[in-house]
Every structure is written in C-alpha cells, then in structure tokens.
C-alpha atoms as a PDB file:
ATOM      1  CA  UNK A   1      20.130-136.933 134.495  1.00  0.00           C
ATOM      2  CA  UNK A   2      19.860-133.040 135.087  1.00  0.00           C
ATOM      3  CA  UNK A   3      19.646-131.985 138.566  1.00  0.00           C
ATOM      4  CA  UNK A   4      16.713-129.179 139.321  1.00  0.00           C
ATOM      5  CA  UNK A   5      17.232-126.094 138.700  1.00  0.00           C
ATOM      6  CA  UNK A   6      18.003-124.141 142.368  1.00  0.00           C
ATOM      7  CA  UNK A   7      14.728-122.013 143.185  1.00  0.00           C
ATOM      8  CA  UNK A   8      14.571-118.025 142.517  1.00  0.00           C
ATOM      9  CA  UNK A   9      12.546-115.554 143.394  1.00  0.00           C
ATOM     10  CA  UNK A  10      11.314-113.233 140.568  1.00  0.00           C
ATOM     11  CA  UNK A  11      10.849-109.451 141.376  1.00  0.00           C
ATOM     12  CA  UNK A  12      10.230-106.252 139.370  1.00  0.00           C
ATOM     13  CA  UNK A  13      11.840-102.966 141.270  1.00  0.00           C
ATOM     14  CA  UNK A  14       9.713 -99.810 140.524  1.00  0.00           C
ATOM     15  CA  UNK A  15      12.233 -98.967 137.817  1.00  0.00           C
ATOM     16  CA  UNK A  16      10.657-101.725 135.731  1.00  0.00           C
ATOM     17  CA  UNK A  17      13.768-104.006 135.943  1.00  0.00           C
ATOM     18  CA  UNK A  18      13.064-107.526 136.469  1.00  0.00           C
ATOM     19  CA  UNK A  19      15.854-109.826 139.392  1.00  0.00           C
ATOM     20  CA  UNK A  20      15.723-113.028 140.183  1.00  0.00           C
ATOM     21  CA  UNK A  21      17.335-114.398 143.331  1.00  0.00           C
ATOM     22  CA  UNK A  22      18.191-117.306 144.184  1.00  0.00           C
ATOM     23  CA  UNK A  23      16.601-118.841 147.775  1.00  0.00           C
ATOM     24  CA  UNK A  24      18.882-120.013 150.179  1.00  0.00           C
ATOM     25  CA  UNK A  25      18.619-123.561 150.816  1.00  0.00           C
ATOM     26  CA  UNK A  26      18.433-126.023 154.268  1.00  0.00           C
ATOM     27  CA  UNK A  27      22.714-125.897 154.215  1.00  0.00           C
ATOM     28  CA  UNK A  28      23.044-122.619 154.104  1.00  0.00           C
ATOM     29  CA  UNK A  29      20.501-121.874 157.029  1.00  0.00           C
ATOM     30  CA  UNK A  30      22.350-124.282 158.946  1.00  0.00           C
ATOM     31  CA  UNK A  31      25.914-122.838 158.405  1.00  0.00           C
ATOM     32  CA  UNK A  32      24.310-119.485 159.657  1.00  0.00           C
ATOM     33  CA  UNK A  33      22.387-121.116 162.132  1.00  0.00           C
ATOM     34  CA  UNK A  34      25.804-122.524 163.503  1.00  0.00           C
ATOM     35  CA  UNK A  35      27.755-119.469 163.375  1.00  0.00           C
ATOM     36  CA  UNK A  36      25.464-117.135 165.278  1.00  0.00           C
ATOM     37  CA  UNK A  37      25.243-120.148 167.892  1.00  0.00           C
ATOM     38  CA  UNK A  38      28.571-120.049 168.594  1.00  0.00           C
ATOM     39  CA  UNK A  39      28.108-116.188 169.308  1.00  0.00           C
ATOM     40  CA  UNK A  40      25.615-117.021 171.368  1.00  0.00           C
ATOM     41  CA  UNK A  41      27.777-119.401 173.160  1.00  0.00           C
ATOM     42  CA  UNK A  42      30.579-116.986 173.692  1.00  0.00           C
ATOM     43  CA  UNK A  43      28.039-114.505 175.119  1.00  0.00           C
ATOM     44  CA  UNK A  44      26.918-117.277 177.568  1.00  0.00           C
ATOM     45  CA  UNK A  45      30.450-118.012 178.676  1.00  0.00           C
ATOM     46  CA  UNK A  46      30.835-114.491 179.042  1.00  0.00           C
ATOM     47  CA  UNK A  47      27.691-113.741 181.023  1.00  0.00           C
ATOM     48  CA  UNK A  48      28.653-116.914 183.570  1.00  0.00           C
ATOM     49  CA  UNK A  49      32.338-115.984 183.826  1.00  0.00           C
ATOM     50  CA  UNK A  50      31.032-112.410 185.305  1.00  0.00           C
ATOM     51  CA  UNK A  51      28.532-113.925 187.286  1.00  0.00           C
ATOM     52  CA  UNK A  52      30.907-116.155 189.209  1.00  0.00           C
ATOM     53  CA  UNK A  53      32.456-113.258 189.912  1.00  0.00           C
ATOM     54  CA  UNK A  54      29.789-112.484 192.226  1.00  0.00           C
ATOM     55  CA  UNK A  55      28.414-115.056 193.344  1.00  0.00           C
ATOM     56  CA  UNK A  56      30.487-118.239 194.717  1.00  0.00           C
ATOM     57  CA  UNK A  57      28.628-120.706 194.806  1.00  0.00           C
ATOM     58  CA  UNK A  58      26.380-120.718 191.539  1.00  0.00           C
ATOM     59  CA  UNK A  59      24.995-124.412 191.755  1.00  0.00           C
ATOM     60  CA  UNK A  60      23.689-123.388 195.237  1.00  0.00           C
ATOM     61  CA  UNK A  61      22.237-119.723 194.025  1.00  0.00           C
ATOM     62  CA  UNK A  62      20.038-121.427 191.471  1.00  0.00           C
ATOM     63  CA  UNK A  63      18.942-124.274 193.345  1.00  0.00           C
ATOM     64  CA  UNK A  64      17.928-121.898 195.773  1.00  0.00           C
ATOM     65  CA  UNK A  65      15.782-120.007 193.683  1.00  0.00           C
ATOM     66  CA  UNK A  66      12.301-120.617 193.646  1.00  0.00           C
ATOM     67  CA  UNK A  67       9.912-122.362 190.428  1.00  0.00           C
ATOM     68  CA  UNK A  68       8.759-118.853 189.105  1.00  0.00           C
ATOM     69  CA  UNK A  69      12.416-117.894 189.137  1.00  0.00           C
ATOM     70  CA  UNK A  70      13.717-120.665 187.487  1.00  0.00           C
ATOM     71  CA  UNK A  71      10.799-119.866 184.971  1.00  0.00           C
ATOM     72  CA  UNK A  72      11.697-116.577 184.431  1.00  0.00           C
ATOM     73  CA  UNK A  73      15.172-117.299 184.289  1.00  0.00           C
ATOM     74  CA  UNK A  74      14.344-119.748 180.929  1.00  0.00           C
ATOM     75  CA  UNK A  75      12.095-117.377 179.820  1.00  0.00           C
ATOM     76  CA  UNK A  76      14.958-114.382 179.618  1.00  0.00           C
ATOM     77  CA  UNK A  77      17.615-116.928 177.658  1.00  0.00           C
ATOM     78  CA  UNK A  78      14.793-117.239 175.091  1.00  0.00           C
ATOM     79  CA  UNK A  79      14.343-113.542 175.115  1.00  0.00           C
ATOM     80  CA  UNK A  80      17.966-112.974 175.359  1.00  0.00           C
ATOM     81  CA  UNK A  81      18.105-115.261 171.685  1.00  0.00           C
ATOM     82  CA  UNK A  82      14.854-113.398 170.442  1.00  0.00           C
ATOM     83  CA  UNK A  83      16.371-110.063 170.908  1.00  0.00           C
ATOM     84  CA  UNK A  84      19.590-111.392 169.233  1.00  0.00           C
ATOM     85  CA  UNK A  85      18.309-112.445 166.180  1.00  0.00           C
ATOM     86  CA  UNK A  86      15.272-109.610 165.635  1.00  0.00           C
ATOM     87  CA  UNK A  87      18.040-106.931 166.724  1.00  0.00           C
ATOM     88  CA  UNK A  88      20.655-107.874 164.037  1.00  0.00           C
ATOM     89  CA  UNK A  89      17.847-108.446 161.134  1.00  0.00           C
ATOM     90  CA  UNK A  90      16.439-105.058 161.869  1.00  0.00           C
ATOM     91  CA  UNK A  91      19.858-103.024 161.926  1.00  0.00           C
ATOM     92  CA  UNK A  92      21.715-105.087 159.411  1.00  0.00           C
ATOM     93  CA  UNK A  93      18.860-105.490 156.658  1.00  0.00           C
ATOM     94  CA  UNK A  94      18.111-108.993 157.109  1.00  0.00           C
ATOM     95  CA  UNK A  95      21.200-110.431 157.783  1.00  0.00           C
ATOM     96  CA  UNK A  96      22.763-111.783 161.585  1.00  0.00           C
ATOM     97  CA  UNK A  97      26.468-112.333 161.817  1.00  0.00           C
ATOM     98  CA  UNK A  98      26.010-115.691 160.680  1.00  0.00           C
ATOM     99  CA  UNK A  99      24.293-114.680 157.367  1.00  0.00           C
ATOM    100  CA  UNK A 100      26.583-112.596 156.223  1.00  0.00           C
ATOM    101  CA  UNK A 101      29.380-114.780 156.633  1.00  0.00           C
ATOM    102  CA  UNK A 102      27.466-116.962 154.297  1.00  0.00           C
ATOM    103  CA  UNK A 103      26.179-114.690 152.167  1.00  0.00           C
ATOM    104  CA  UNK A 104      22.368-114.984 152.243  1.00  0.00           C
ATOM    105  CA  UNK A 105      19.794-112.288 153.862  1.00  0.00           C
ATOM    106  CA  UNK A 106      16.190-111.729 155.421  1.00  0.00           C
ATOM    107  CA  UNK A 107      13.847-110.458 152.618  1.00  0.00           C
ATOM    108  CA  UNK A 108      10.036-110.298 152.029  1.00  0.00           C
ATOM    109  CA  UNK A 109       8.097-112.193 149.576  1.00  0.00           C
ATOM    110  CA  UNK A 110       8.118-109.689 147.242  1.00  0.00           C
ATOM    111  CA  UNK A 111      11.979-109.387 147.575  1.00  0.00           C
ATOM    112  CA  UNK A 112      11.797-105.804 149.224  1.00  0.00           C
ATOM    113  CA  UNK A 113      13.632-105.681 152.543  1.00  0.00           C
ATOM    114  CA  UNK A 114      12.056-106.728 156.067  1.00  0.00           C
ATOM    115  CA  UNK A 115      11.421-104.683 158.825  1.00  0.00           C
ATOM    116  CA  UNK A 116      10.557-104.446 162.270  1.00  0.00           C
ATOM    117  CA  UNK A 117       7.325-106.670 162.392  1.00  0.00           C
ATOM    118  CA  UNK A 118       8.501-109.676 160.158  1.00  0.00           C
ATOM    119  CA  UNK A 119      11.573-109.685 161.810  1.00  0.00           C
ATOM    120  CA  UNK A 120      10.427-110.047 165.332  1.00  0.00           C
ATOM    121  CA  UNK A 121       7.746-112.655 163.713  1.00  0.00           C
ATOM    122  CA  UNK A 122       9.959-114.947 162.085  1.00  0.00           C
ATOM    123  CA  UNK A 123      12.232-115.336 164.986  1.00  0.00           C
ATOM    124  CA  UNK A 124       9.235-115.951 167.540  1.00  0.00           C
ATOM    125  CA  UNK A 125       8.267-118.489 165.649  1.00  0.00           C
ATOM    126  CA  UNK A 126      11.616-120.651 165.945  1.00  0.00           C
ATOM    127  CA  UNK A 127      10.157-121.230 169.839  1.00  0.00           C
ATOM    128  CA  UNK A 128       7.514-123.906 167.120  1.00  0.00           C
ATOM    129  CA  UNK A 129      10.202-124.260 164.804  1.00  0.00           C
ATOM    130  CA  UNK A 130      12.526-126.082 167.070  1.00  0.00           C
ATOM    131  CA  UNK A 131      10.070-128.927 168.224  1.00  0.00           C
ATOM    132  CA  UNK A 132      10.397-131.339 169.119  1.00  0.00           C
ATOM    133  CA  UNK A 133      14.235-131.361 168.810  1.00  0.00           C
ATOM    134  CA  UNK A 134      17.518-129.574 166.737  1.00  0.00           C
ATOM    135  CA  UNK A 135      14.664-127.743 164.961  1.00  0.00           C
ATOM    136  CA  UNK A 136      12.910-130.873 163.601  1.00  0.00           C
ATOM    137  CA  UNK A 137       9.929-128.981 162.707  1.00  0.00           C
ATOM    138  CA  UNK A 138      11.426-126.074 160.747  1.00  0.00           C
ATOM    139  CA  UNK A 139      14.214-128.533 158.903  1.00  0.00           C
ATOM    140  CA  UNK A 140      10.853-130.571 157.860  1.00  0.00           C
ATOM    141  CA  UNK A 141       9.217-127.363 156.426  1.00  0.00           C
ATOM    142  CA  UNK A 142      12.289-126.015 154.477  1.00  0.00           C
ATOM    143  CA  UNK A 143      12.764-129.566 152.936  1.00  0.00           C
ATOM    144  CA  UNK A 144       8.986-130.246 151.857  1.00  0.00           C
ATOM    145  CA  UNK A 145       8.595-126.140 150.728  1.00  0.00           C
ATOM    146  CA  UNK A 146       9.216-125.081 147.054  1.00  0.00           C
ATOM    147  CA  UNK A 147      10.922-121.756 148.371  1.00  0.00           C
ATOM    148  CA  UNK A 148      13.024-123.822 151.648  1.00  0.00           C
ATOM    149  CA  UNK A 149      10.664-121.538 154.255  1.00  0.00           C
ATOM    150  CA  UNK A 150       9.978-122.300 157.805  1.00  0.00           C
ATOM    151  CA  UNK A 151       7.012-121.482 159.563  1.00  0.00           C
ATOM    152  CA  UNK A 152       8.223-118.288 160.595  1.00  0.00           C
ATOM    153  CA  UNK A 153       8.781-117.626 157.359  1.00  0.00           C
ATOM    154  CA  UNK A 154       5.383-118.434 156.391  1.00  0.00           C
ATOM    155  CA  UNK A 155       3.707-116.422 159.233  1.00  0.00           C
ATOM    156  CA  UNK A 156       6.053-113.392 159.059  1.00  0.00           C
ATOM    157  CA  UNK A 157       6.107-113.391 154.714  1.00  0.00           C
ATOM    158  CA  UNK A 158       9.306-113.591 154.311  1.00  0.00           C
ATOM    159  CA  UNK A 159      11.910-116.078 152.700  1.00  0.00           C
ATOM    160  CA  UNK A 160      15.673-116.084 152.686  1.00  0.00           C
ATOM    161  CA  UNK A 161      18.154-115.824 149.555  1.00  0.00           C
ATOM    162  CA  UNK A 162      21.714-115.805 149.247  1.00  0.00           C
ATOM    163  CA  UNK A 163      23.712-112.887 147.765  1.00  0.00           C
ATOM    164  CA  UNK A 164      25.575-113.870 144.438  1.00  0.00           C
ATOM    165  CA  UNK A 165      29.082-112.814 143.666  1.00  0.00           C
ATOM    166  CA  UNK A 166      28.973-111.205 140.384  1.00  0.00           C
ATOM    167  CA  UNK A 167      31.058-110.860 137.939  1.00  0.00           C
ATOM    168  CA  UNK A 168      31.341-107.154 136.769  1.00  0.00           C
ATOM    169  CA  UNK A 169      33.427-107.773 133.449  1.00  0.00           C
ATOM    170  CA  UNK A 170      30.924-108.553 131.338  1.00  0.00           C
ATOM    171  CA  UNK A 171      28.908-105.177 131.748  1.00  0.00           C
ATOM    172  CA  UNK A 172      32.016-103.463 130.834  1.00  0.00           C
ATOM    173  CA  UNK A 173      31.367-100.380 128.640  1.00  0.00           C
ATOM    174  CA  UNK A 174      30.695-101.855 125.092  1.00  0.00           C
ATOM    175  CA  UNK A 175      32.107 -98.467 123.293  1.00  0.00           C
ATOM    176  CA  UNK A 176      35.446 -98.351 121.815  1.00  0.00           C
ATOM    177  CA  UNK A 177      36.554 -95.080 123.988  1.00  0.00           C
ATOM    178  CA  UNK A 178      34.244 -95.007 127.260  1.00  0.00           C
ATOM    179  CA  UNK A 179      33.389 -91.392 128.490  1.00  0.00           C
ATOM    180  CA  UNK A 180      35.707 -90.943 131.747  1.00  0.00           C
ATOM    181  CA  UNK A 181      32.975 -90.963 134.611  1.00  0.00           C
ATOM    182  CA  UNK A 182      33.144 -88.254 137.380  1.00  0.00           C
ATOM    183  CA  UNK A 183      34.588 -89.074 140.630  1.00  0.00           C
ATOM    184  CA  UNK A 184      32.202 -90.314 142.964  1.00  0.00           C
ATOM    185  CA  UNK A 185      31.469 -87.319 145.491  1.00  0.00           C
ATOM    186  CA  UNK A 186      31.862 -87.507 149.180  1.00  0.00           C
ATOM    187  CA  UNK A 187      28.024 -87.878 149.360  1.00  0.00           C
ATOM    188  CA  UNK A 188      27.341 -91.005 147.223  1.00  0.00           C
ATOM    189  CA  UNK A 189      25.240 -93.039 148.896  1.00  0.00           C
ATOM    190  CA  UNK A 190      26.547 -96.526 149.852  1.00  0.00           C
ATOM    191  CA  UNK A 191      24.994 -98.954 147.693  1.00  0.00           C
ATOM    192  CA  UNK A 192      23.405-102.373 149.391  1.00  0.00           C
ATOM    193  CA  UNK A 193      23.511-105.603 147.714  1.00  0.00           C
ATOM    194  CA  UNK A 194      19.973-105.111 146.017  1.00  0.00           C
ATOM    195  CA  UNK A 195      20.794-101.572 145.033  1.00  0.00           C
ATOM    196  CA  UNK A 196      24.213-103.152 143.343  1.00  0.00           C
ATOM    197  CA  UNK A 197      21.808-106.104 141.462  1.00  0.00           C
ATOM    198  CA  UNK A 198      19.830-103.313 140.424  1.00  0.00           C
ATOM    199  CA  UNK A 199      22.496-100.988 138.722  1.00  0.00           C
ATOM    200  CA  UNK A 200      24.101-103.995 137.234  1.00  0.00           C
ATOM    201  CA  UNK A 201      20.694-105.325 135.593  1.00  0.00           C
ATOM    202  CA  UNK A 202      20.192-101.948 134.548  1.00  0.00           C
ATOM    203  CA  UNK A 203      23.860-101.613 132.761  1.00  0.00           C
ATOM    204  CA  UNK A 204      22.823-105.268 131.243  1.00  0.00           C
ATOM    205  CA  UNK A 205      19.556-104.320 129.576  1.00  0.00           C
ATOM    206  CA  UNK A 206      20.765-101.169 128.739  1.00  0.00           C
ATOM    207  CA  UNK A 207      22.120-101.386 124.791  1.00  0.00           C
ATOM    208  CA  UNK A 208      18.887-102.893 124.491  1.00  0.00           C
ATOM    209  CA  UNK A 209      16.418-100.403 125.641  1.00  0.00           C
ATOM    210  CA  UNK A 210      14.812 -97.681 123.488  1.00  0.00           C
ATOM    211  CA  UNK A 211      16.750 -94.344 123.871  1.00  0.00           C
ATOM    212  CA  UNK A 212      14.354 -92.636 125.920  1.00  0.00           C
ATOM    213  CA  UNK A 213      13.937 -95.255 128.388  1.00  0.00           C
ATOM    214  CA  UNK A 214      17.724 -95.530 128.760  1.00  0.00           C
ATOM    215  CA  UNK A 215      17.870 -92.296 129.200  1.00  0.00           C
ATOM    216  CA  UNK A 216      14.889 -92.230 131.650  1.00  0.00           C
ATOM    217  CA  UNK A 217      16.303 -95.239 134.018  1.00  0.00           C
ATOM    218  CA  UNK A 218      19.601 -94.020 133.765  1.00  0.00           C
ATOM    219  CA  UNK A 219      18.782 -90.825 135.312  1.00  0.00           C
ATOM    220  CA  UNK A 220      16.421 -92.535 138.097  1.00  0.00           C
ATOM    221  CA  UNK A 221      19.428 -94.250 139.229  1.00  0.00           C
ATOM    222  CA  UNK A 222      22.204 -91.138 139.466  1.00  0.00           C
ATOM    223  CA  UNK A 223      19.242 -89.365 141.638  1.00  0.00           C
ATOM    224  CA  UNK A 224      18.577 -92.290 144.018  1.00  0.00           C
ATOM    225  CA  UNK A 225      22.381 -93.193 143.973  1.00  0.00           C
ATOM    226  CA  UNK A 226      25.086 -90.482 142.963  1.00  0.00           C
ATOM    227  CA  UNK A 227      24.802 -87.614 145.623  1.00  0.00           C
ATOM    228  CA  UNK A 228      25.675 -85.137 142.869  1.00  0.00           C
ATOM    229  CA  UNK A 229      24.814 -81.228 143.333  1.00  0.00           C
ATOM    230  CA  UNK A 230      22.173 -80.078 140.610  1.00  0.00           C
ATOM    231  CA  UNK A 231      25.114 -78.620 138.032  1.00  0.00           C
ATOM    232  CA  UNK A 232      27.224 -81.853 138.504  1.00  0.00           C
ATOM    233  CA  UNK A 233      23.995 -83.931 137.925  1.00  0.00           C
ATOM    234  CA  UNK A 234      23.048 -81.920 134.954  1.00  0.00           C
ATOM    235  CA  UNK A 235      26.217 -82.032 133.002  1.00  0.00           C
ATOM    236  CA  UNK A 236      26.785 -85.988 133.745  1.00  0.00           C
ATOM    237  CA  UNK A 237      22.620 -86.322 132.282  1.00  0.00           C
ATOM    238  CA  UNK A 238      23.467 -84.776 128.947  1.00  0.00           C
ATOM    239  CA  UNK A 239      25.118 -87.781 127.864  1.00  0.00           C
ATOM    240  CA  UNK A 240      23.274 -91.302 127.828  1.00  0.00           C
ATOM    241  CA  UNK A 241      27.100 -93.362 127.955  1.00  0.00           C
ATOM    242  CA  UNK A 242      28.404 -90.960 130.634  1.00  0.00           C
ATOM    243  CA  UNK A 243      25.532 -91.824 133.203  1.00  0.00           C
ATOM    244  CA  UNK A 244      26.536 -95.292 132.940  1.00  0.00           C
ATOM    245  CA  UNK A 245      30.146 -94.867 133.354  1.00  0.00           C
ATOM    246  CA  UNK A 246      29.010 -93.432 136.692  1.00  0.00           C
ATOM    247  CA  UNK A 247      26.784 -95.956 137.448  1.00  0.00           C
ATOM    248  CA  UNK A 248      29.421 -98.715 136.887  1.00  0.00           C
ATOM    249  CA  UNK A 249      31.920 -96.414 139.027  1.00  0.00           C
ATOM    250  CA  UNK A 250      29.019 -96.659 141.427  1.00  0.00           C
ATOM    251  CA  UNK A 251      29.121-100.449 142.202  1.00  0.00           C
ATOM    252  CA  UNK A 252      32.867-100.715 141.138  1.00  0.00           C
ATOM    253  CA  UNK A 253      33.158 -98.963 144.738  1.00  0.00           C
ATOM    254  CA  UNK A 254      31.445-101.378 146.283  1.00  0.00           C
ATOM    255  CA  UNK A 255      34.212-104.453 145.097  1.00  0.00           C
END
C-alpha cells in the first residue's frame, strides 16, 4: 500500500517559474517548538539567577505582591514569548532558532515571505492554540488540515514548509566545455533559500525554454542577483551559457 504523497504548496514567482514546497508537518513543528523552548528556558534561568541577586528572599517578594501584580507579572512572560517568536520571524524571514535548526520557515499562502502583521498574528494566536493543554487545540488543527496549519496560521495566512537540501549535480552545465563564469563581485547579493530554489528551477527548465525566453529569465536573474557594474553585466549577457555559469556560481556560494 502507497503511503500519501507529503503535501506541497504550488507557487509561480513573477519570473513565470513554477516551485513547489513541501509543508512542514506536526513533527517538525514540534522539534522547533522544543528547541526554541529550551531557549526560552535558559532565558528564564537567566532572568531568575539575576534577580536573586537582588532580591533575597524571592518566594516572599512575590507573595507580597498584590493580584494586579501578579496579573501583570503573567501577562509580561506571555509578552516576553510573543515578542520572542514575532521578533525572530520578522528579522530572520520566517524562521526562530528552532526552525532553522530544522530546516522549515514562516511563509504566506502564496509562498512569498511574511512580514510584520502575520507574524505578530500567528504567534498571538498560540495564547487559543495552546488550550486547553500542551497545545491541544493547535496539534488538533495541524492533524485534521490538508496543509498541517494552526489557527494562527489560518487567521494570519500563512503556513509553514521545510527547506529541502538539494542536490546541485544534476543542473550541472550540460555542454561539453562550460564557459568559465566571472567571479562573483564583492557586491553579489546573498541569496535566501527561495532565491536559491528559484535559480536552480530556472537552470532546470532552461535547455528547454525557447531562446528568447532563456535569454530573457536569464538576464532577470543576473540583475536581481549578480551585483555586476553595467560593462561587467553587459559582456556576461552576450552569451546565453555564460549567464548560467554565473547563476550556478551564484548558489554554488551559498553550499
């Protein structure tokens, strides 16, 4: 008996090129859950170990505090958490500590990267998410859904999906004596995971495109990508097989 195919998430980037991605299921949500839990637990032990320092008697500071405190003292750890997880999805494109030990990320529905407002969504949400206990709720909702989303995700758009490791030998130059590519210049922009999906599905389709539209992508790409001066960009145009040696020089940086 076949098991199901894993679920993907189809997207066209304005290039035309088609990606599919594959969602990141309930284990590994929990494995990043986990891992940024223990950060959080570090920061905890931290926080307490400086706090003894001045204060003595800690049991008797907070039982002397009064119900409003205490309140507002619950109400900053859930903040403090809030601010951890919205702060790291904003700055490192979708991903916490914890994703990107596992290798998935943040992204919209449409596959284009979060920001701001879905970010600090998604993570309000996990206040729901967590009911009644160990995030009963939001395991029950990544289970039942065809894409594994919470209700975060649902409210905020956005799904998770896990970042491949691909295997760059087999859109090695097909041409018996590859044009040397120029050396990537001090400028090159650094190229994200999607960015690296992209040139590589590009290099894929491309013995199969008409020449123009070769052409045409290729060229899209070394503008976006290849930080070259106007002369340097110029010469490396004039030749279809020569852009793509760049490109692949591009994301063999990245290894």
């Amino acid at each position: 008996m076949s098991t199901p195919a894993s679920p993907r998430l189809d997207v066209a980037t304005p290039e035309r090129v088609s990606l599919s991605l594959p969602v990141a299921g309930i284990g590994y949500r929990c494995l990043a859950y986990l891992a940024d839990l223990l950060l959080l637990f570090f920061f905890w032990v931290v926080a307490y170990f400086l706090f003894t320092l001045l204060v003595s008697d800690v049991l008797g500071f907070f039982q002397e505090l009064s119900g409003l405190a205490r309140t507002l003292l619950v109400v900053g750890v859930f903040a403090t958490q809030w601010v951890y997880w919205t702060a790291c999805e904003v700055l490192m494109e979708g991903q916490t500590p914890g994703k990107r030990l596992v290798g998935i990320r943040v992204v919209r529905v449409d596959g284009s990267p979060v920001g701001v407002l879905e970010c600090a969504v998604r993570n309000l949400v996990r206040l729901v998410d967590a009911l009644p206990f160990f995030y009963a709720v939001g395991c029950l909702s990544v289970l039942l859904t065809r894409q594994h989303r919470r209700l975060g995700d649902f409210l905020a758009g956005t799904l998770l999906v896990r970042e491949e490791r691909i295997d760059l030998d087999k859109y090695a130059a097909t041409a018996a004596t590859p044009a040397a590519p120029l050396p990537l210049p001090a400028s090159a922009q650094r190229l994200a995971s999607r960015d690296v999906e992209l040139v590589l599905s590009f290099l894929a389709r491309a013995p199969w495109l008409e020449p123009a539209a070769r052409t045409r992508l290729g060229a899209r790409l070394v503008e976006r990508y290849g930080g070259l001066d106007e002369a340097d960009r110029a010469a490396l145009l004039a030749s279809p097989g020569r852009v793509e040696a760049f490109l692949r020089t591009c994301v063999q940086a990245e290894r």
